[in-house]
Protein backbone atom coordinates (compact mmCIF):
# COMPACT_ATOMS: atom_id res chain seq x y z
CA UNK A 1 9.82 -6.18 -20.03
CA UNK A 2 12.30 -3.68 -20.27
CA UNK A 3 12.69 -0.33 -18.25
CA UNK A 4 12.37 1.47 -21.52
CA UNK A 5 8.54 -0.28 -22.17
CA UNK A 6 7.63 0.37 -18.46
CA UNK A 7 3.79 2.28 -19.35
CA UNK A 8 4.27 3.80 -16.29
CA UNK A 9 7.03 6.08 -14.20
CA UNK A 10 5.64 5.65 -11.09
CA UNK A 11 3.25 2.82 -9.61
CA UNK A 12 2.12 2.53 -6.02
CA UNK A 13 0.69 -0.88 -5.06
CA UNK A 14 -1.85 -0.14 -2.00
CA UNK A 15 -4.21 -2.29 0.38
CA UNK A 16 -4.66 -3.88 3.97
CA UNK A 17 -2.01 -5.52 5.83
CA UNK A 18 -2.05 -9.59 4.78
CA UNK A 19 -3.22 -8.90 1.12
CA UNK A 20 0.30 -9.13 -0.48
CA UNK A 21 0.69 -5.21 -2.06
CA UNK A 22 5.01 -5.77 -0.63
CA UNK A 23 5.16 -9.00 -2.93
CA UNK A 24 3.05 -7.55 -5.54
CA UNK A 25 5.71 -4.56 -5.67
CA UNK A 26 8.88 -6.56 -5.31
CA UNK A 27 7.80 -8.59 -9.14
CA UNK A 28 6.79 -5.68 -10.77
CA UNK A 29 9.26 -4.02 -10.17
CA UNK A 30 11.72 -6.66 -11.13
CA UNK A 31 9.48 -7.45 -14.97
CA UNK A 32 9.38 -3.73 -15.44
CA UNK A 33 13.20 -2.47 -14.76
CA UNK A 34 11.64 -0.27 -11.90
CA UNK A 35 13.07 1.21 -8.78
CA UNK A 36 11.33 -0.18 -6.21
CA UNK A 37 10.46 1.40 -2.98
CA UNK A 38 9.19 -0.01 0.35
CA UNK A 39 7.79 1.45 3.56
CA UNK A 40 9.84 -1.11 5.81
CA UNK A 41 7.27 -1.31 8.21
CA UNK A 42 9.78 -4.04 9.99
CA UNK A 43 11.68 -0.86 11.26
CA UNK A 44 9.10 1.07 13.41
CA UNK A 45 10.30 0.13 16.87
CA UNK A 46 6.88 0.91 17.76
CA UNK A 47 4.78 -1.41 15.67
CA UNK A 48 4.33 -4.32 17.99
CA UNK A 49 3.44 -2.13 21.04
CA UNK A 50 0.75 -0.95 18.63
CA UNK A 51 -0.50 -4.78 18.12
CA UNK A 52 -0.68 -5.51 21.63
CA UNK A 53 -2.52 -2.11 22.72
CA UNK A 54 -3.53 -0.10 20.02
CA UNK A 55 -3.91 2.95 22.31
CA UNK A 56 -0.81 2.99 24.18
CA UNK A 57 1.14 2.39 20.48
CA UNK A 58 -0.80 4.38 18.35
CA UNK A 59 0.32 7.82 17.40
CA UNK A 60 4.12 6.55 18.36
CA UNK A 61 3.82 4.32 15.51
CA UNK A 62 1.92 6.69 13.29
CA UNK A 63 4.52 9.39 13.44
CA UNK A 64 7.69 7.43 13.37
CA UNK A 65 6.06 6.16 9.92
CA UNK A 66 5.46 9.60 9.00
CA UNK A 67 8.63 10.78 9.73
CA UNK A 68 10.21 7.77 7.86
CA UNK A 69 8.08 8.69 4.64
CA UNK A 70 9.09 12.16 4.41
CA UNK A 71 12.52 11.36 4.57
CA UNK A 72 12.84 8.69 1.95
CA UNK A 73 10.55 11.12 -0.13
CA UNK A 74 12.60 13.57 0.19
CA UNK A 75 15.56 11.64 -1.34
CA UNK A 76 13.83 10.75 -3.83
CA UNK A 77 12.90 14.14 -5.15
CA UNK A 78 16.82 14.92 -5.22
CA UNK A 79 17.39 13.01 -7.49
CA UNK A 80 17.81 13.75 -11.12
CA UNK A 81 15.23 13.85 -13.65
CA UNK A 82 16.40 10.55 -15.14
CA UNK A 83 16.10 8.25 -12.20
CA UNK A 84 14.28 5.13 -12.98
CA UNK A 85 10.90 3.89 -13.04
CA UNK A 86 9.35 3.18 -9.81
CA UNK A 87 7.05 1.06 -7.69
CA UNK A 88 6.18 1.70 -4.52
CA UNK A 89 4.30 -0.42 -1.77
CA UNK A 90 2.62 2.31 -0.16
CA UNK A 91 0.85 5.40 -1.13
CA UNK A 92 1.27 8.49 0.73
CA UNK A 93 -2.10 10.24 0.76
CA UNK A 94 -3.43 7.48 2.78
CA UNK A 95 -1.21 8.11 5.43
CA UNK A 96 -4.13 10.01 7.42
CA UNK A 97 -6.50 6.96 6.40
CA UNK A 98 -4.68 5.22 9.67
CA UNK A 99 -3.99 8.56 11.47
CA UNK A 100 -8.07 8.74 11.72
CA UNK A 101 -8.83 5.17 12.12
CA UNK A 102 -6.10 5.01 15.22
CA UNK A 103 -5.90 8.29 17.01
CA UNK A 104 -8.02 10.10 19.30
CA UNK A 105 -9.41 13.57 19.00
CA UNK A 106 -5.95 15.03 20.77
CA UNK A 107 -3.63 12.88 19.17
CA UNK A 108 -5.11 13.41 15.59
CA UNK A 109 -4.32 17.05 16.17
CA UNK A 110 -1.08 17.07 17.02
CA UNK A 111 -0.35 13.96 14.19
CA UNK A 112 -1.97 17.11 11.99
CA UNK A 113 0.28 19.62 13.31
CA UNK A 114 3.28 17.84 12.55
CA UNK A 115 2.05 16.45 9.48
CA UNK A 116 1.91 20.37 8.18
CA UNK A 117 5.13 21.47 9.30
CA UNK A 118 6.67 18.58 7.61
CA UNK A 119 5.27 20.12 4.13
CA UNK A 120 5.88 16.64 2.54
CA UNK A 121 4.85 17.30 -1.77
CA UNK A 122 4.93 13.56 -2.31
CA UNK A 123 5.64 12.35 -6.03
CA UNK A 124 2.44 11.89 -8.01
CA UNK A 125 1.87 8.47 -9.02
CA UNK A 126 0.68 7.67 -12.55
CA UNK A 127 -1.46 4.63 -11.54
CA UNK A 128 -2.06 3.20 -8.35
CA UNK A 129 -3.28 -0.39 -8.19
CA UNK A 130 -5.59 -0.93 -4.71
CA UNK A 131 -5.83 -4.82 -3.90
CA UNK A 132 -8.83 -5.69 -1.93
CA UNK A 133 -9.54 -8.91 0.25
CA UNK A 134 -12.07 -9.62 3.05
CA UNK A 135 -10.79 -9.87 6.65
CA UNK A 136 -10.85 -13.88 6.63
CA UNK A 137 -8.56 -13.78 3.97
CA UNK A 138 -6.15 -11.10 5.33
CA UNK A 139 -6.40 -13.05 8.74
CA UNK A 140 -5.28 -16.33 7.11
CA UNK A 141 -2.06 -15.31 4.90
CA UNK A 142 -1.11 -13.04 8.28
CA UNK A 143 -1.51 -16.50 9.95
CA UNK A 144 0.40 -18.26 7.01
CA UNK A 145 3.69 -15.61 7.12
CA UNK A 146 4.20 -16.20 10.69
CA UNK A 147 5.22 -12.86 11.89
CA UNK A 148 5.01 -12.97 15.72
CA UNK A 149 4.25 -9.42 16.51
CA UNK A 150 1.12 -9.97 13.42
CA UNK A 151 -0.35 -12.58 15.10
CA UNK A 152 -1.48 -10.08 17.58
CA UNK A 153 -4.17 -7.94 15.00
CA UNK A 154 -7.50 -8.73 15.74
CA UNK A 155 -10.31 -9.67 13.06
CA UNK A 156 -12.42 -6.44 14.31
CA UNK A 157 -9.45 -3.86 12.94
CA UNK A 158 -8.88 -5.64 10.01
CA UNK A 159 -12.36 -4.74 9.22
CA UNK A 160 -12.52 -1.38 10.33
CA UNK A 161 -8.71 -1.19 7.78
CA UNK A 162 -10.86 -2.67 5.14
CA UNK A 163 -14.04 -0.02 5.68
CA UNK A 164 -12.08 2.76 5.58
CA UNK A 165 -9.61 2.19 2.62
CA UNK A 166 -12.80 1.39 0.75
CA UNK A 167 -14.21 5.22 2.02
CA UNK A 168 -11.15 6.47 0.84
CA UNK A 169 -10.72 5.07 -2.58
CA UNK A 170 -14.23 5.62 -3.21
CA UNK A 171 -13.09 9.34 -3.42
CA UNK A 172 -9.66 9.40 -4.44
CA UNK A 173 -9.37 10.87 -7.97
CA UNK A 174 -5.46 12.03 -7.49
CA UNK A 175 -4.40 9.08 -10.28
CA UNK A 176 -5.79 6.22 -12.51
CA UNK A 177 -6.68 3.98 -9.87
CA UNK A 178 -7.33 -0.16 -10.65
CA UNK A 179 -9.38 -1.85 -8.00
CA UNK A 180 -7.87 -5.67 -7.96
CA UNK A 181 -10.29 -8.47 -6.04
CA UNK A 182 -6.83 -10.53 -4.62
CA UNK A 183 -9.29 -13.01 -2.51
CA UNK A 184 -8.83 -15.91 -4.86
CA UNK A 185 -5.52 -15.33 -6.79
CA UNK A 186 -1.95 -15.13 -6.36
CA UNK A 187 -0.19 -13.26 -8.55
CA UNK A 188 2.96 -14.00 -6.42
CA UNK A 189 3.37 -17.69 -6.37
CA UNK A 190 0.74 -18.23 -9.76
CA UNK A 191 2.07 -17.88 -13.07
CA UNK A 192 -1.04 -17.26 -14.60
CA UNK A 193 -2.49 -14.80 -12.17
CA UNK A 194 0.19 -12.66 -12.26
CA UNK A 195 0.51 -12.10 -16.39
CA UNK A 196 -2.80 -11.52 -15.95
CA UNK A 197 -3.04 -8.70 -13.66
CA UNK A 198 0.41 -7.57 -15.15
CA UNK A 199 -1.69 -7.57 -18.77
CA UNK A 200 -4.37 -5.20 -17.03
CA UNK A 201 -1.99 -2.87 -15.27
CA UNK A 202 0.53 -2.12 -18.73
CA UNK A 203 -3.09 -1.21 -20.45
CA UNK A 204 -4.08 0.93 -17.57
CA UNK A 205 -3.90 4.68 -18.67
CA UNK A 206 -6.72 6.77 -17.08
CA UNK A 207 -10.20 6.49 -14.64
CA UNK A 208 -11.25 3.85 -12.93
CA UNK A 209 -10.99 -0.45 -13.48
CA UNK A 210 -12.53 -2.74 -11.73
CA UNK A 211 -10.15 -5.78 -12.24
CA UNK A 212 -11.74 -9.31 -11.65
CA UNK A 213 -9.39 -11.95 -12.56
CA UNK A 214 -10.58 -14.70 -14.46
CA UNK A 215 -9.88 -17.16 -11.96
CA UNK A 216 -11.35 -15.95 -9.50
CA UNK A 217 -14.35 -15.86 -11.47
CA UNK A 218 -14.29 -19.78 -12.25
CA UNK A 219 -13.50 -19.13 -15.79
């Protein structure tokens, strides 16, 4: 598909650590001529002290992200009105979604502070595509990429991740928003699945969509 049939400018691929929104991002960006734009969560020094103790790492981590995303934000919006499609593997808004989940009273109000003073105005995406997946199944393809400093996250956060992006799409209304089960398809590695989901996101225009894929469903 060419850049000039991309249906959409901009598409942010969101979800839980494990359930593959990075990969996701990287092929459609390539089939749709998009520009595509990561988080890099590889480059947070602070990351890994996180995994190991969650309250020593915490609001480190959470504001050198924040930091990072304003910035590359920021260059985005100076570019020119003709820059390319893109896809992103994060979504902005739910930067407070971990803020909440991982910082205490005190440290959510300074993250707050500083999140104000930074006025970040975010681009607005057209269509965001949430992948879901149970904890087992974030657990195992964490387990099955190998990243040391991973191998630390316990099953009882990846729950708590999953809980509260659930509370938080449940009320998000910023942009058409499709809601992808990813337990039992890979729309990496699997042909099939991915033209599939690619088919569902190109006809994606406005609300709400529940998107099931058919093998998942034994069909």
């Amino acid at each position: 598909m060419s850049e000039a049939e991309a249906p959409h400018r901009f598409i942010a691929v969101e979800g839980p650590i494990g359930v593959g929104k990075t990969s996701l991002a990287q092929r459609l960006a390539a089939s749709l001529g998009a520009e595509l734009v990561l988080e890099h969560p590889e480059q947070n020094p602070f990351l890994e002290r996180f995994y190991r103790n969650p309250r020593a790492g915490a609001l480190p981590a959470q504001l050198h992200f924040l930091f990072s995303r304003a910035q590359q934000l920021a260059a985005l919006r100076q570019q020119d009105l003709f820059a390319p499609a893109r896809v992103a593997d994060y979504l902005v808004a739910k930067d407070r979604l971990f803020a909440r989940l991982t910082l205490d009273v005190a440290e959510l109000e300074l993250y707050e502070q500083v999140h104000a003073r930074l006025q970040i105005d975010p681009p607005q995406p057209d269509l965001v595509v949430y992948l879901q997946a149970p904890a087992d199944v974030l657990l195992e393809r964490i387990a099955r990429r190998g990243l040391p400093h991973e191998q630390l996250i316990e099953r009882g956060y990846l729950e708590r991740l999953n809980d509260a992006y659930a509370r938080f799409f449940h009320e998000y209304e910023e942009a058409p928003l499709l809601i992808v089960n990813a337990a039992g398809i890979d729309p990496v590695s699997n042909p099939g699945d991915y033209e599939e989901l690619l088919g569902a996101i190109v006809r994606m225009r406005r609300g709400r969509l529940y998107f099931n894929p058919l093998r998942s469903r034994g069909l």
